[in-house]
N, C-alpha and C. Protein backbone atom coordinates (compact mmCIF):
# COMPACT_ATOMS: atom_id res chain seq x y z
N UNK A 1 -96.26 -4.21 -1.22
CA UNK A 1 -95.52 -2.96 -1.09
C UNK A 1 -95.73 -2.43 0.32
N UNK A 2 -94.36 -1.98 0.85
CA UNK A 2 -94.64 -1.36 2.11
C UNK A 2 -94.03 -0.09 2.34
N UNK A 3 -94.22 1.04 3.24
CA UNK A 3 -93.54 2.36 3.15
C UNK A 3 -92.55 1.80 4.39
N UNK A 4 -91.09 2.14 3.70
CA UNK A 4 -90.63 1.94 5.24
C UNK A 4 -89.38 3.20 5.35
N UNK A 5 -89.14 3.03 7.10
CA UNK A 5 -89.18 5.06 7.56
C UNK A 5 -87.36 4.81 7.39
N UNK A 6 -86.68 5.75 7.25
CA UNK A 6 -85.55 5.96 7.79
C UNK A 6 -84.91 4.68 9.18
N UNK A 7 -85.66 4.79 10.28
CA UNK A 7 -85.09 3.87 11.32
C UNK A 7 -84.90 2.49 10.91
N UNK A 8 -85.79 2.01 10.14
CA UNK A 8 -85.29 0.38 9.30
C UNK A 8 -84.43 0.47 8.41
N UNK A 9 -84.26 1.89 7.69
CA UNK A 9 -83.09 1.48 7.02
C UNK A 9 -82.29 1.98 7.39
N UNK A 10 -81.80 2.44 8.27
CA UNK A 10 -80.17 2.46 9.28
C UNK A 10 -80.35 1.04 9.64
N UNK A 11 -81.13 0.99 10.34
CA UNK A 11 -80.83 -0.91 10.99
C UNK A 11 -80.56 -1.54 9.89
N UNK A 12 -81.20 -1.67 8.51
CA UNK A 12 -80.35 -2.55 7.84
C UNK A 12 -79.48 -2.00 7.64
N UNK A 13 -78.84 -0.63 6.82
CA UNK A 13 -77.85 -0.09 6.09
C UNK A 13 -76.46 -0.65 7.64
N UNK A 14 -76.79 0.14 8.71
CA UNK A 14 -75.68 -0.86 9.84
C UNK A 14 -75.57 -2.43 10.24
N UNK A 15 -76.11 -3.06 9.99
CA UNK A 15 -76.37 -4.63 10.04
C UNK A 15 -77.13 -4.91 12.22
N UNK A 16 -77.61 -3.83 11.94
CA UNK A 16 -78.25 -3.66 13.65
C UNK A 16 -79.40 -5.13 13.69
N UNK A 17 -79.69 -5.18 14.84
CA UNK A 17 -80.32 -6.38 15.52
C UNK A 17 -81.68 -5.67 14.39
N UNK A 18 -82.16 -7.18 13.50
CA UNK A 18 -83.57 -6.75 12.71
C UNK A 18 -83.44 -6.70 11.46
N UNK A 19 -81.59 -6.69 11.16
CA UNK A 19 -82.04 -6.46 9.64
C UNK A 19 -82.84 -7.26 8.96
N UNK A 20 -82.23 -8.54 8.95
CA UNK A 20 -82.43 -9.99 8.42
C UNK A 20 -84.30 -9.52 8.12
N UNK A 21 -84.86 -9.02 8.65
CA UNK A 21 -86.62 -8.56 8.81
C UNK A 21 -86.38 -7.67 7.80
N UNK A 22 -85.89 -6.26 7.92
CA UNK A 22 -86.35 -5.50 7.07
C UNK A 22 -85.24 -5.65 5.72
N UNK A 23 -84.41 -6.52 5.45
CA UNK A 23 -84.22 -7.21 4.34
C UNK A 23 -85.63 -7.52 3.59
N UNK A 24 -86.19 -8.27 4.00
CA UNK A 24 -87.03 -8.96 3.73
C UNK A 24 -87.96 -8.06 2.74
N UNK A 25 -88.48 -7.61 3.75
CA UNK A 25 -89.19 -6.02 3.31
C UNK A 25 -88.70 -5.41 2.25
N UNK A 26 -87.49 -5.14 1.94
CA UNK A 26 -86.97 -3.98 1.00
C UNK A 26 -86.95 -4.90 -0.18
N UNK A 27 -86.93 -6.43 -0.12
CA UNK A 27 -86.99 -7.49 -1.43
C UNK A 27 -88.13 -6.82 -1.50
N UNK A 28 -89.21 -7.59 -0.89
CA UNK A 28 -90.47 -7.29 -1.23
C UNK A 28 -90.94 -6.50 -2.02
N UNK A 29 -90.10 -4.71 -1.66
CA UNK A 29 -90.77 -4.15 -2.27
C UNK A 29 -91.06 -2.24 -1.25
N UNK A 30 -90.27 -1.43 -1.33
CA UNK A 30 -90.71 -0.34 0.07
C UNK A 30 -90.36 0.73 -1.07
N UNK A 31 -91.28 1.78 -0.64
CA UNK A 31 -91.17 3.25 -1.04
C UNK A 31 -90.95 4.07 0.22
N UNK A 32 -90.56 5.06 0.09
CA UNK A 32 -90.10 6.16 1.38
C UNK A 32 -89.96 7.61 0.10
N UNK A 33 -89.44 8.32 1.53
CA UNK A 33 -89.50 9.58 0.87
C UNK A 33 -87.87 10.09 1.14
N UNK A 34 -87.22 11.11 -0.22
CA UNK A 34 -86.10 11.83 -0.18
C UNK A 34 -85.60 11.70 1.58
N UNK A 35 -86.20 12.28 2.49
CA UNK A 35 -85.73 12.75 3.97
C UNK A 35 -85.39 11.38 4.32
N UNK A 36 -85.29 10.13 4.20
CA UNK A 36 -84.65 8.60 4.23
C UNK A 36 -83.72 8.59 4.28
N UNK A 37 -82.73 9.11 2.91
CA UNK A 37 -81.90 8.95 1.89
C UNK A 37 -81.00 9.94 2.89
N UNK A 38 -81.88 10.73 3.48
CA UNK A 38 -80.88 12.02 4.35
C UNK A 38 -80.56 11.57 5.96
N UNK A 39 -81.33 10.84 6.05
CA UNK A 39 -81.68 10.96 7.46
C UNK A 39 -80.75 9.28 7.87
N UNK A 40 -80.63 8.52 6.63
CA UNK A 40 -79.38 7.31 6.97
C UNK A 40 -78.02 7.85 6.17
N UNK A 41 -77.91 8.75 5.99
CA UNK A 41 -76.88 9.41 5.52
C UNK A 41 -75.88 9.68 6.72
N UNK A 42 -77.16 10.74 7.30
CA UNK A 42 -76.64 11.04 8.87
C UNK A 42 -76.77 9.89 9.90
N UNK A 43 -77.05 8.75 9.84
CA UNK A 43 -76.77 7.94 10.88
C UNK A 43 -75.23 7.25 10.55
N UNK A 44 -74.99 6.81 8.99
CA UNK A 44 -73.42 6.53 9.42
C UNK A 44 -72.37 7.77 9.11
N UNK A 45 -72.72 8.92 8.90
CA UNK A 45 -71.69 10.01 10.08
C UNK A 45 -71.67 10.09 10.97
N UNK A 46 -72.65 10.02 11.83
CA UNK A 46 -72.69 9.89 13.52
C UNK A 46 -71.53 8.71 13.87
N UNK A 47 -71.94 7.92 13.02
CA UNK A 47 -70.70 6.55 13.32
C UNK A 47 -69.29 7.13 13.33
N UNK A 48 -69.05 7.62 12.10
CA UNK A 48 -67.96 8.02 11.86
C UNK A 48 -67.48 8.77 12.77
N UNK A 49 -68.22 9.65 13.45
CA UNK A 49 -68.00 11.37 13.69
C UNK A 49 -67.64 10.48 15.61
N UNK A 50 -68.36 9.14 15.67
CA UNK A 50 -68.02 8.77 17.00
C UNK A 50 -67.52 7.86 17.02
N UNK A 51 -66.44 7.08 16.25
CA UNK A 51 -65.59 6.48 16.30
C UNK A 51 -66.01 5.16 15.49
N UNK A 52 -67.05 4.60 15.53
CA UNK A 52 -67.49 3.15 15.15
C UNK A 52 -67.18 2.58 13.97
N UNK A 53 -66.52 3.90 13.19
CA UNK A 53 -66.51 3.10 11.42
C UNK A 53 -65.50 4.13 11.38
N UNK A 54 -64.44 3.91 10.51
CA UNK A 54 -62.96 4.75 9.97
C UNK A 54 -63.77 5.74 8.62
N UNK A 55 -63.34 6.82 8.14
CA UNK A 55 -64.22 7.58 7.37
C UNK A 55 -63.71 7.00 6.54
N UNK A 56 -63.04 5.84 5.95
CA UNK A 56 -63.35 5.53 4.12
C UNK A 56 -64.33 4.15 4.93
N UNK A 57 -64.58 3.61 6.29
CA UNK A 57 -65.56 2.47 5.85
C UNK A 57 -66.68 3.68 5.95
N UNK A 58 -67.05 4.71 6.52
CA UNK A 58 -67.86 5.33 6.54
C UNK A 58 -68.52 5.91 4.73
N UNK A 59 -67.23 6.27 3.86
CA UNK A 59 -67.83 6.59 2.66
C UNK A 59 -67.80 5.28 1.79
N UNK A 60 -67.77 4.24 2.13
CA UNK A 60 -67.48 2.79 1.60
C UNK A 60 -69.60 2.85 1.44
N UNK A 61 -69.72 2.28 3.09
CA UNK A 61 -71.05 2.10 3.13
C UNK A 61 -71.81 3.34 2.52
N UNK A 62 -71.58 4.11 3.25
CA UNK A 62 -73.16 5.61 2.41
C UNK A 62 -72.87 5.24 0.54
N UNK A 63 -71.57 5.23 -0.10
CA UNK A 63 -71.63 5.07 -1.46
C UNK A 63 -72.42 3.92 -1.75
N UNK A 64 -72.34 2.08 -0.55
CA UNK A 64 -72.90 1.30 -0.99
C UNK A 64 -74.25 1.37 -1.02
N UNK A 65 -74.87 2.16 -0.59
CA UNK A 65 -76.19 2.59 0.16
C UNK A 65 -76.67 3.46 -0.77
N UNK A 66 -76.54 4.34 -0.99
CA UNK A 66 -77.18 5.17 -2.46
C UNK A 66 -76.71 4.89 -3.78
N UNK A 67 -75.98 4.15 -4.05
CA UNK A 67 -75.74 2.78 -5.30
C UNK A 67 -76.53 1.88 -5.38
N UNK A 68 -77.20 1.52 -4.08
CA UNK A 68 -78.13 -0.19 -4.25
C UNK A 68 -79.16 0.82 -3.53
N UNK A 69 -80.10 1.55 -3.81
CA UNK A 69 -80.83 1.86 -2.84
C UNK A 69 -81.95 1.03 -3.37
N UNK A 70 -82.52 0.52 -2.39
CA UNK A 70 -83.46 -0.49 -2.23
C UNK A 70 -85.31 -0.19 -2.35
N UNK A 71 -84.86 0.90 -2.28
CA UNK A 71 -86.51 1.89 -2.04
C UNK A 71 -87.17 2.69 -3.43
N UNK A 72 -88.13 2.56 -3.53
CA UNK A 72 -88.21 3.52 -4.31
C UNK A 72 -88.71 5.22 -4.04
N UNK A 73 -88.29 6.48 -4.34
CA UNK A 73 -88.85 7.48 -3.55
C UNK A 73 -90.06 8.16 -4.04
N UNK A 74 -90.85 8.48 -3.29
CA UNK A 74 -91.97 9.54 -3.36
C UNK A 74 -92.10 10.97 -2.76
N UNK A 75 -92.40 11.69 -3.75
CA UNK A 75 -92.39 13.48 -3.52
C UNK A 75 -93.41 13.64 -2.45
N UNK A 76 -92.42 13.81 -0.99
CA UNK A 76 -92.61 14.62 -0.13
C UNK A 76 -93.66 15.56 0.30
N UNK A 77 -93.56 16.55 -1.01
CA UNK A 77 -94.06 17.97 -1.11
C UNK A 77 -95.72 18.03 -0.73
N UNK A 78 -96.47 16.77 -1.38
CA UNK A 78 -97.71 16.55 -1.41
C UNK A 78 -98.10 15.91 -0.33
N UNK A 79 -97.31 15.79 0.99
CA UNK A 79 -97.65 15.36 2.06
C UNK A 79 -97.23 15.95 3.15
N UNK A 80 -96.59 17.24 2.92
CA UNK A 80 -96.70 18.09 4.34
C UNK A 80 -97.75 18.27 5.03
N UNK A 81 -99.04 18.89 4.18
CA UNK A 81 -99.99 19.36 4.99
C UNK A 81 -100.81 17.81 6.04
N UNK A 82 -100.90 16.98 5.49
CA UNK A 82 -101.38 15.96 6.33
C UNK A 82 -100.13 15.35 7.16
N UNK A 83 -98.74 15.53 7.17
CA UNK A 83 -98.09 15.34 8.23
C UNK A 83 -98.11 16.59 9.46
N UNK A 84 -98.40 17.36 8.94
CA UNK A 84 -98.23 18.70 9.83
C UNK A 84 -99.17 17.90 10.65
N UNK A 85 -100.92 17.63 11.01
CA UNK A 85 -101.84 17.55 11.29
C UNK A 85 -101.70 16.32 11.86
N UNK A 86 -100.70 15.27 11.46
CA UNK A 86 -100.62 14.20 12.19
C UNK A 86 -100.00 14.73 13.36
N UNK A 87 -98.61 15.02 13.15
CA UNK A 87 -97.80 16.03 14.05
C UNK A 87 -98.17 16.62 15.26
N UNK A 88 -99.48 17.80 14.97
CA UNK A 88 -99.91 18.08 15.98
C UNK A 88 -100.76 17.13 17.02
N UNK A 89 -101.25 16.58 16.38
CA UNK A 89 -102.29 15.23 16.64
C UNK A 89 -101.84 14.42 17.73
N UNK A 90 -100.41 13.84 17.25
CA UNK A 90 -99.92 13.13 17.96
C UNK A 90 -98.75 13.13 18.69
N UNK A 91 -97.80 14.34 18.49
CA UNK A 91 -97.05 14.74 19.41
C UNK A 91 -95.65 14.38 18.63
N UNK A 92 -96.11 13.93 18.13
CA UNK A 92 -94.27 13.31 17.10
C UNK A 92 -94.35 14.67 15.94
N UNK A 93 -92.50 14.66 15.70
CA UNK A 93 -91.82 15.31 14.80
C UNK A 93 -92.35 15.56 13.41
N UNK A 94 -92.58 16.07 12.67
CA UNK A 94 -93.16 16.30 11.38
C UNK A 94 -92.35 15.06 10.60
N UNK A 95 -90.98 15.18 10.77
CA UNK A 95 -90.13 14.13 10.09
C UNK A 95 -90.91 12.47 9.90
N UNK A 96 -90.98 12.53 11.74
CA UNK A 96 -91.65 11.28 11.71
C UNK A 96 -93.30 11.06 11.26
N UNK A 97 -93.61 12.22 11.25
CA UNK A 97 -94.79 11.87 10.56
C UNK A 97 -95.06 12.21 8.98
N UNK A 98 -94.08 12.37 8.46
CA UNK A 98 -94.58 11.99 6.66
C UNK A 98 -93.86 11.00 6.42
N UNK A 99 -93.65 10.23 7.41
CA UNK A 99 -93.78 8.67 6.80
C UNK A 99 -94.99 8.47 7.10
N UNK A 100 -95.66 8.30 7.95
CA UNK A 100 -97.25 8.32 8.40
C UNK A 100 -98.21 8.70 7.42
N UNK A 101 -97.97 10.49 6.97
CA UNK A 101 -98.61 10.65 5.86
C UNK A 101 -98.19 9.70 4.93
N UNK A 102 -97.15 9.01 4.27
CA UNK A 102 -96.84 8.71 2.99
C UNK A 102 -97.94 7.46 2.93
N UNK A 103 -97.70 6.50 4.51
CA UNK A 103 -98.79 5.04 4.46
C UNK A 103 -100.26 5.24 4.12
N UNK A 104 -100.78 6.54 5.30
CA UNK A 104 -101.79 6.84 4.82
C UNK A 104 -102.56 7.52 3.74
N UNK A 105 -101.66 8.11 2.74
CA UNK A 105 -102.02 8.38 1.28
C UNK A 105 -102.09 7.22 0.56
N UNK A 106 -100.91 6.02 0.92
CA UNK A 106 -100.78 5.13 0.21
C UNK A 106 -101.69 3.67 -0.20
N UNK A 107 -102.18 3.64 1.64
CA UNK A 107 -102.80 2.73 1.67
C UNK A 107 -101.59 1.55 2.54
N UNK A 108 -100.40 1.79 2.29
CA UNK A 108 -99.53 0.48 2.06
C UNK A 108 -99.05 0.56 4.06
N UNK A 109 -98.76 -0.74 5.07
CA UNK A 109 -98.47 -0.57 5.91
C UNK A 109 -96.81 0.05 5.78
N UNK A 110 -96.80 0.51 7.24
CA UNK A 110 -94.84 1.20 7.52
C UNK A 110 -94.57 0.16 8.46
N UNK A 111 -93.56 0.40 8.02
CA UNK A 111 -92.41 -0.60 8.19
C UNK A 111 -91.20 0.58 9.44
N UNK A 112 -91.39 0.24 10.12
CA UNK A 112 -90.37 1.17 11.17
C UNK A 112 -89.75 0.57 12.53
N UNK A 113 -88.82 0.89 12.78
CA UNK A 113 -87.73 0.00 13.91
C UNK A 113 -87.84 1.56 15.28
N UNK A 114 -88.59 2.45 14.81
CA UNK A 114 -89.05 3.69 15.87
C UNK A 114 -90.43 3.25 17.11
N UNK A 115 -90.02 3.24 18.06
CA UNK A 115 -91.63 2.12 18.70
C UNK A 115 -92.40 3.73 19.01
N UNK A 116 -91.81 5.22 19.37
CA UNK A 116 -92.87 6.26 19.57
C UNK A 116 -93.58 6.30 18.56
N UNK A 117 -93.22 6.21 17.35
CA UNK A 117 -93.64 6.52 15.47
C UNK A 117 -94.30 5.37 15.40
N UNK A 118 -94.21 4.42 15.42
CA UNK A 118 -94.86 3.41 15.58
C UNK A 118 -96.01 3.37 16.45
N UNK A 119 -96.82 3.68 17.30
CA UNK A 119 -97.67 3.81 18.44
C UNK A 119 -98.12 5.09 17.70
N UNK A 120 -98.22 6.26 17.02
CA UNK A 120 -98.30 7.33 16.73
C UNK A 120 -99.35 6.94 15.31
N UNK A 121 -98.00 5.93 14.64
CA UNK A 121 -99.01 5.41 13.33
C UNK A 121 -100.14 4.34 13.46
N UNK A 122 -100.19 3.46 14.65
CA UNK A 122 -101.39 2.44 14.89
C UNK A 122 -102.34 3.92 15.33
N UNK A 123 -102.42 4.73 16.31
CA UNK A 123 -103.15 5.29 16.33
C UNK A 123 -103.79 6.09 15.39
N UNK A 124 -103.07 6.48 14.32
CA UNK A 124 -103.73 7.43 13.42
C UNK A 124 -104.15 6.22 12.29
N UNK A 125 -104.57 5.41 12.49
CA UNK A 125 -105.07 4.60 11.68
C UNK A 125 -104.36 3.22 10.55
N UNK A 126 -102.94 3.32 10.91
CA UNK A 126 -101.85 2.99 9.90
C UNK A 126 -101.50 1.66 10.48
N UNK A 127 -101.23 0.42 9.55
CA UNK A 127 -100.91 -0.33 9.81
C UNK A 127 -99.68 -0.67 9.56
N UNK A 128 -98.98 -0.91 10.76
CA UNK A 128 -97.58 -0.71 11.49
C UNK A 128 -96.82 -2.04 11.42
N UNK A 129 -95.61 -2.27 11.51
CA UNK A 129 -95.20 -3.19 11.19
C UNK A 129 -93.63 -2.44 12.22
N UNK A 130 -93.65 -3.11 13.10
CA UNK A 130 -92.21 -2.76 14.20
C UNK A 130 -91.15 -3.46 14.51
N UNK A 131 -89.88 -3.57 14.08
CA UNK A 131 -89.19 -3.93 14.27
C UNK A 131 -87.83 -3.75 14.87
């Protein structure tokens, strides 16, 4: 089992350089949290909103994407306070760090295609996995 962040799954959910990797991963087996589900939501509107995908391939994919979601999710709520603290710690976004919290409650390495979040989580103790 691995936690993996929002940025691997836009790269797969868009077929970006890496999926074929974090395919792999999401067989395997990945938990994440609700803000995922939001946060590749908003990466193929950005598409849309900038030309790259027509808005029915745009509601084609997000429908195929929260129909097959690949992840399983974990409540957030119980990991603010240790993302806050990563946050300050290390200079990254709260966002990006309750994925951080989620590995390090979990035990399980992250899985992330982010290289600042990535460098953020080897340092706070988390074993990272970058793609």
């Amino acid at each position: 089992m691995k936690v993996i962040d929002a940025s691997s799954l836009a790269k797969y959910v868009h077929r970006e350089e890496g999926w074929e990797e974090v395919r792999q991963y999401l067989l395997e087996g990945c938990i994440s949290i609700e803000l995922a589900v939001k946060e590749v939501a908003n990466s193929i509107w950005k598409r849309v909103r900038r030309g790259g995908l027509t808005r029915e391939q745009g509601m084609r994919l997000y429908r195929a994407f929260r129909e097959n979601l690949m992840v399983r999710l974990h409540p957030q709520e119980e990991l603010y306070d240790m993302a806050f603290e990563i946050a300050l710690d290390s200079g990254i976004t709260i966002y990006d760090a309750l994925y951080i919290a989620l590995s390090r409650k979990t035990g399980y390495a992250l899985v992330t295609s982010d290289k600042t979040q990535a460098e953020a989580a080897k340092k706070s103790g988390v074993e990272t996995i970058l793609i």
